[in-house]
N, C-alpha and C. Protein backbone atom coordinates (compact mmCIF):
# COMPACT_ATOMS: atom_id res chain seq x y z
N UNK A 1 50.86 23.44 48.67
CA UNK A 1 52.31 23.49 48.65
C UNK A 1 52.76 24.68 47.83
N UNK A 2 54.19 25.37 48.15
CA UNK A 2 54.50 26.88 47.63
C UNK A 2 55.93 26.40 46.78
N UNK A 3 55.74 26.20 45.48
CA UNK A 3 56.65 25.54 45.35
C UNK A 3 57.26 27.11 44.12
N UNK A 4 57.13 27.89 44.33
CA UNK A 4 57.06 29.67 43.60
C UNK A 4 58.50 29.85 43.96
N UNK A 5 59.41 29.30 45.11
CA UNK A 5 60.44 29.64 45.45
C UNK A 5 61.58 29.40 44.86
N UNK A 6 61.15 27.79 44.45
CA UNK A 6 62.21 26.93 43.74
C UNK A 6 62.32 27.45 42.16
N UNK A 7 61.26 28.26 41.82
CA UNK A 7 61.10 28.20 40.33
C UNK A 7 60.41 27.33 40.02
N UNK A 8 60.11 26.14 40.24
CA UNK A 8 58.73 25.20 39.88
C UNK A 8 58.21 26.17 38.91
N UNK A 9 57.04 26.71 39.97
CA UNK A 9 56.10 27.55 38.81
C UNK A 9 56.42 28.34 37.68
N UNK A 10 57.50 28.88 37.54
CA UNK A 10 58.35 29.26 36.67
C UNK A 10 58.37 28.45 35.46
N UNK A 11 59.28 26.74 35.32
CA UNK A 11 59.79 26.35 34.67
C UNK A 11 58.05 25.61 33.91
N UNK A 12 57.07 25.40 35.01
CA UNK A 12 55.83 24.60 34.56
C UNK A 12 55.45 25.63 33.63
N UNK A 13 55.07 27.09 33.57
CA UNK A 13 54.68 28.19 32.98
C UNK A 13 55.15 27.75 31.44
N UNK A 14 56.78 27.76 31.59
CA UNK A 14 57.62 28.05 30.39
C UNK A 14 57.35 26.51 30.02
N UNK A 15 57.00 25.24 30.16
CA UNK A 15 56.62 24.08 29.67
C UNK A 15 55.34 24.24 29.02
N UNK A 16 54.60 24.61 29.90
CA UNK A 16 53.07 24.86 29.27
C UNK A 16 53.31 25.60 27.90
N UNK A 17 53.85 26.71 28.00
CA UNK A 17 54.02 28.06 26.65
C UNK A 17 54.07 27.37 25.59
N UNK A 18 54.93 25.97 26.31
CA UNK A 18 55.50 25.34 24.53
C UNK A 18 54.55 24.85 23.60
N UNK A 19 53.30 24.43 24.32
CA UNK A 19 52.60 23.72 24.01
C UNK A 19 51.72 24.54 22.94
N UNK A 20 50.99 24.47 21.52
CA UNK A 20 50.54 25.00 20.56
C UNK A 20 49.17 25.10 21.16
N UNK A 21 48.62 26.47 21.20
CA UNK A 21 47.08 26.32 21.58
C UNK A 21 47.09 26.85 23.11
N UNK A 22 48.03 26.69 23.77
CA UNK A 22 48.03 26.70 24.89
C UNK A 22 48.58 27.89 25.45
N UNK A 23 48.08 28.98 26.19
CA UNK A 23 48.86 30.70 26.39
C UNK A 23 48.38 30.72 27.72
N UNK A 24 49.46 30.32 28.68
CA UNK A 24 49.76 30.95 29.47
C UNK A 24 49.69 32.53 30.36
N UNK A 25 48.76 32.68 31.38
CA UNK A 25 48.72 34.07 31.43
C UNK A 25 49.08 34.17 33.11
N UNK A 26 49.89 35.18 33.58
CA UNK A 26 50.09 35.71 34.85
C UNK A 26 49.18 35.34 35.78
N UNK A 27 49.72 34.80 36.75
CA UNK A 27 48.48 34.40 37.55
C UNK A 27 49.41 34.04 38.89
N UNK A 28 48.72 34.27 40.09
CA UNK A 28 49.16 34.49 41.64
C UNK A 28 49.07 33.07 42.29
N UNK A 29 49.66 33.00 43.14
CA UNK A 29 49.69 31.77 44.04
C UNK A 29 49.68 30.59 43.06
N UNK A 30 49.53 29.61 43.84
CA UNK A 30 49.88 28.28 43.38
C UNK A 30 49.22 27.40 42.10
N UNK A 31 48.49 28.64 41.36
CA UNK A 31 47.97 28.33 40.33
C UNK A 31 48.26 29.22 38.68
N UNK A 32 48.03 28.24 37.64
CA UNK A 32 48.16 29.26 36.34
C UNK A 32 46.98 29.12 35.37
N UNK A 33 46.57 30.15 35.04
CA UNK A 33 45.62 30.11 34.32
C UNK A 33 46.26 30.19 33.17
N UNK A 34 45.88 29.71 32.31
CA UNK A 34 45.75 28.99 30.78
C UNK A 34 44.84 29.44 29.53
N UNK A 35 44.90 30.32 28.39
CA UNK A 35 43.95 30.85 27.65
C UNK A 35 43.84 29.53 26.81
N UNK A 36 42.61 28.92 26.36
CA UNK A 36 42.43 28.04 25.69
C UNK A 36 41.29 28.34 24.69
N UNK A 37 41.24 27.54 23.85
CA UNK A 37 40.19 27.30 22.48
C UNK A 37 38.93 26.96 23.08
N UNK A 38 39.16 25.48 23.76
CA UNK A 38 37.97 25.25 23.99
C UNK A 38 37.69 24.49 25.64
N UNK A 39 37.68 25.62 26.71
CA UNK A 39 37.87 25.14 28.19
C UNK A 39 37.50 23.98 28.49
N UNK A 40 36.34 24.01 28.36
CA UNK A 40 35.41 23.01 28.91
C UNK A 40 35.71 21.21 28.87
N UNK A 41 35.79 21.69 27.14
CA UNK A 41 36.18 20.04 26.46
C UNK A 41 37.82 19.78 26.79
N UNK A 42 38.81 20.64 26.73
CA UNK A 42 40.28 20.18 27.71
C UNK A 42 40.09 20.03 29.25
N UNK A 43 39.38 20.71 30.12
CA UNK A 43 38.91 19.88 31.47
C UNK A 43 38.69 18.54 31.40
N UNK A 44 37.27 18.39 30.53
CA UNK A 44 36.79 17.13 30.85
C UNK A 44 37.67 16.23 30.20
N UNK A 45 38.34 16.40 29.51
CA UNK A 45 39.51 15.49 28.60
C UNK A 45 40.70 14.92 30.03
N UNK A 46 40.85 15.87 30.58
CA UNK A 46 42.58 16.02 31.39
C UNK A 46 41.57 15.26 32.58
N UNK A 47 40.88 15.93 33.12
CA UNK A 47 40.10 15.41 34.21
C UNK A 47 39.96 13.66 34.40
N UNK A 48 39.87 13.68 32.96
CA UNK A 48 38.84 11.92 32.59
C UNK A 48 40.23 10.98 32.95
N UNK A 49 41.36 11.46 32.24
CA UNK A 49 42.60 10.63 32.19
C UNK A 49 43.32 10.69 33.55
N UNK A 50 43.36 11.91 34.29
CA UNK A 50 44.11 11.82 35.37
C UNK A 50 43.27 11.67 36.51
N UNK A 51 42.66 13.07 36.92
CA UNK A 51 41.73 13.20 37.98
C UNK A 51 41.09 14.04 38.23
N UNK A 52 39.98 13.88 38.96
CA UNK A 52 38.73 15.57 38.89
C UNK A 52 39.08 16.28 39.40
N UNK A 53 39.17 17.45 38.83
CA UNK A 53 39.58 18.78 38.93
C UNK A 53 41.27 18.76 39.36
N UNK A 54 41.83 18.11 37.95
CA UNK A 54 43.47 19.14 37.70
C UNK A 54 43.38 19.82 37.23
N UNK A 55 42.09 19.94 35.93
CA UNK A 55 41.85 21.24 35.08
C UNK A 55 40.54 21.31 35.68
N UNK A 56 40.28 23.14 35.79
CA UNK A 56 38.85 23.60 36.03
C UNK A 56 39.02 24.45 35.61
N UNK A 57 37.28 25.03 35.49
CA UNK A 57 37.26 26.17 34.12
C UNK A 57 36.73 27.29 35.81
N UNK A 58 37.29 28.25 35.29
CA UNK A 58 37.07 29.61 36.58
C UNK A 58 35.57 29.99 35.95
N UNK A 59 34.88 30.41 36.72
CA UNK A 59 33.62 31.28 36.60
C UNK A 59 33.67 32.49 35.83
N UNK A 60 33.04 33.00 35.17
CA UNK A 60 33.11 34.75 34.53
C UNK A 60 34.67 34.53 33.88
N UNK A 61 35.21 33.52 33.11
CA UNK A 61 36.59 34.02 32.50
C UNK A 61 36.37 32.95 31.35
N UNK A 62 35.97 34.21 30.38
CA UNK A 62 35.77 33.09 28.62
C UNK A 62 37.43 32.38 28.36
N UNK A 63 37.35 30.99 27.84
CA UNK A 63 38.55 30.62 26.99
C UNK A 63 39.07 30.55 28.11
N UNK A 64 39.32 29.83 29.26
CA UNK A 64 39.75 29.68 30.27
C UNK A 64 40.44 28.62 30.81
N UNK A 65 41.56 28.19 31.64
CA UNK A 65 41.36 26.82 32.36
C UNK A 65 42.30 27.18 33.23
N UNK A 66 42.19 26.73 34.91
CA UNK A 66 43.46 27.02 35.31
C UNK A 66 44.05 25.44 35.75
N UNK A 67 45.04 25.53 36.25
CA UNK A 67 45.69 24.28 36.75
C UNK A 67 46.83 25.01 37.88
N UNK A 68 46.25 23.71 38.72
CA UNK A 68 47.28 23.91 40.10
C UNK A 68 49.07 23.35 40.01
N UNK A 69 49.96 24.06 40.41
CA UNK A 69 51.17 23.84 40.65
C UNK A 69 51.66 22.89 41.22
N UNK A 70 52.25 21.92 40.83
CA UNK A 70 52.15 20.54 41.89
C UNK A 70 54.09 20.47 41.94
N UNK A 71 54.26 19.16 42.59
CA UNK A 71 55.72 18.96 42.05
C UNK A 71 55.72 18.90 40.88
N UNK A 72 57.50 18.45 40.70
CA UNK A 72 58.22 18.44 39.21
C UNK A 72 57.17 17.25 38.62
N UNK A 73 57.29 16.61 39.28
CA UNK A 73 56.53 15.27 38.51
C UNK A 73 55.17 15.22 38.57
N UNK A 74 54.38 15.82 38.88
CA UNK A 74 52.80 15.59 39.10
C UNK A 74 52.64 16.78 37.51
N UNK A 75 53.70 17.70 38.06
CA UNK A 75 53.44 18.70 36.74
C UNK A 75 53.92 18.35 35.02
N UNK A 76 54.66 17.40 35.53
CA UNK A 76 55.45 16.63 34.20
C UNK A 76 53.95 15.52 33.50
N UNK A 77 53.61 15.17 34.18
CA UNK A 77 52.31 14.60 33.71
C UNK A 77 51.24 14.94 33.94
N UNK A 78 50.69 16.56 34.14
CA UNK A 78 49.34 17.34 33.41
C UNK A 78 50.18 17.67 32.23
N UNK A 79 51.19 18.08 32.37
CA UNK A 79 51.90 19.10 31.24
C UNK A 79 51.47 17.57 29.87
N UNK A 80 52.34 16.39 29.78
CA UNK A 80 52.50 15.71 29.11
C UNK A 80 50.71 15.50 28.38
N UNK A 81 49.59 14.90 29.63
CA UNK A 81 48.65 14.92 29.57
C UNK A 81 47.88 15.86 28.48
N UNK A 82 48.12 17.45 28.61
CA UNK A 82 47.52 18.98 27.96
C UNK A 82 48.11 18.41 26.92
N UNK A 83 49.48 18.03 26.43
CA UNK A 83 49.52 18.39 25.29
C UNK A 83 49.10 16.95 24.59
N UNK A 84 48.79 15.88 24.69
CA UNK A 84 48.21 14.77 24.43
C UNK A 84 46.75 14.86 23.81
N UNK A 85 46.35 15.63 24.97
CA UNK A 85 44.42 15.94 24.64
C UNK A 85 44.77 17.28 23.15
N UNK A 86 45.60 18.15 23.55
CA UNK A 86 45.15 19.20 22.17
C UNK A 86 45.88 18.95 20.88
N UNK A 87 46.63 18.03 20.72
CA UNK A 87 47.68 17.85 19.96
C UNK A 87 46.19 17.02 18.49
């Protein structure tokens, strides 16, 4: 789903930012990659509570995680989720 039109991806970006730990970086299509502390262990954290693979760690990219663009509400609870696990 292309939800880039509405601003979705936009407003999820600027939700994520808020989050401490959590940096946001430019990223194309329906996904945002995420600079993190520690990839691996926030996957398997977000993964465990919601579902496999909302967070995945990209190949060849240290400190990594991306997450897919969903609706307002699917994104309202990874967002809520991320900041639960790093808080």
């Amino acid at each position: 789903m292309h939800f880039e039109e509405d601003g979705e991806k936009d407003r999820f970006y600027s939700r994520l930012a808020s989050i401490p730990g959590i940096n946001p970086m430019p990223s194309v299509g329906d996904w945002i990659l995420l600079h993190v502390e520690q990839p691996s262990d926030l996957a398997r954290k977000v993964n465990r509570r919601l579902a496999p693979g909302m967070v995945s760690v990209p190949r060849g990219m240290d400190g990594a995680v991306r997450v897919q663009v969903g609706d307002p509400k699917d994104n309202e609870l990874l967002f809520r989720t991320i900041r639960e696990v790093v808080a």
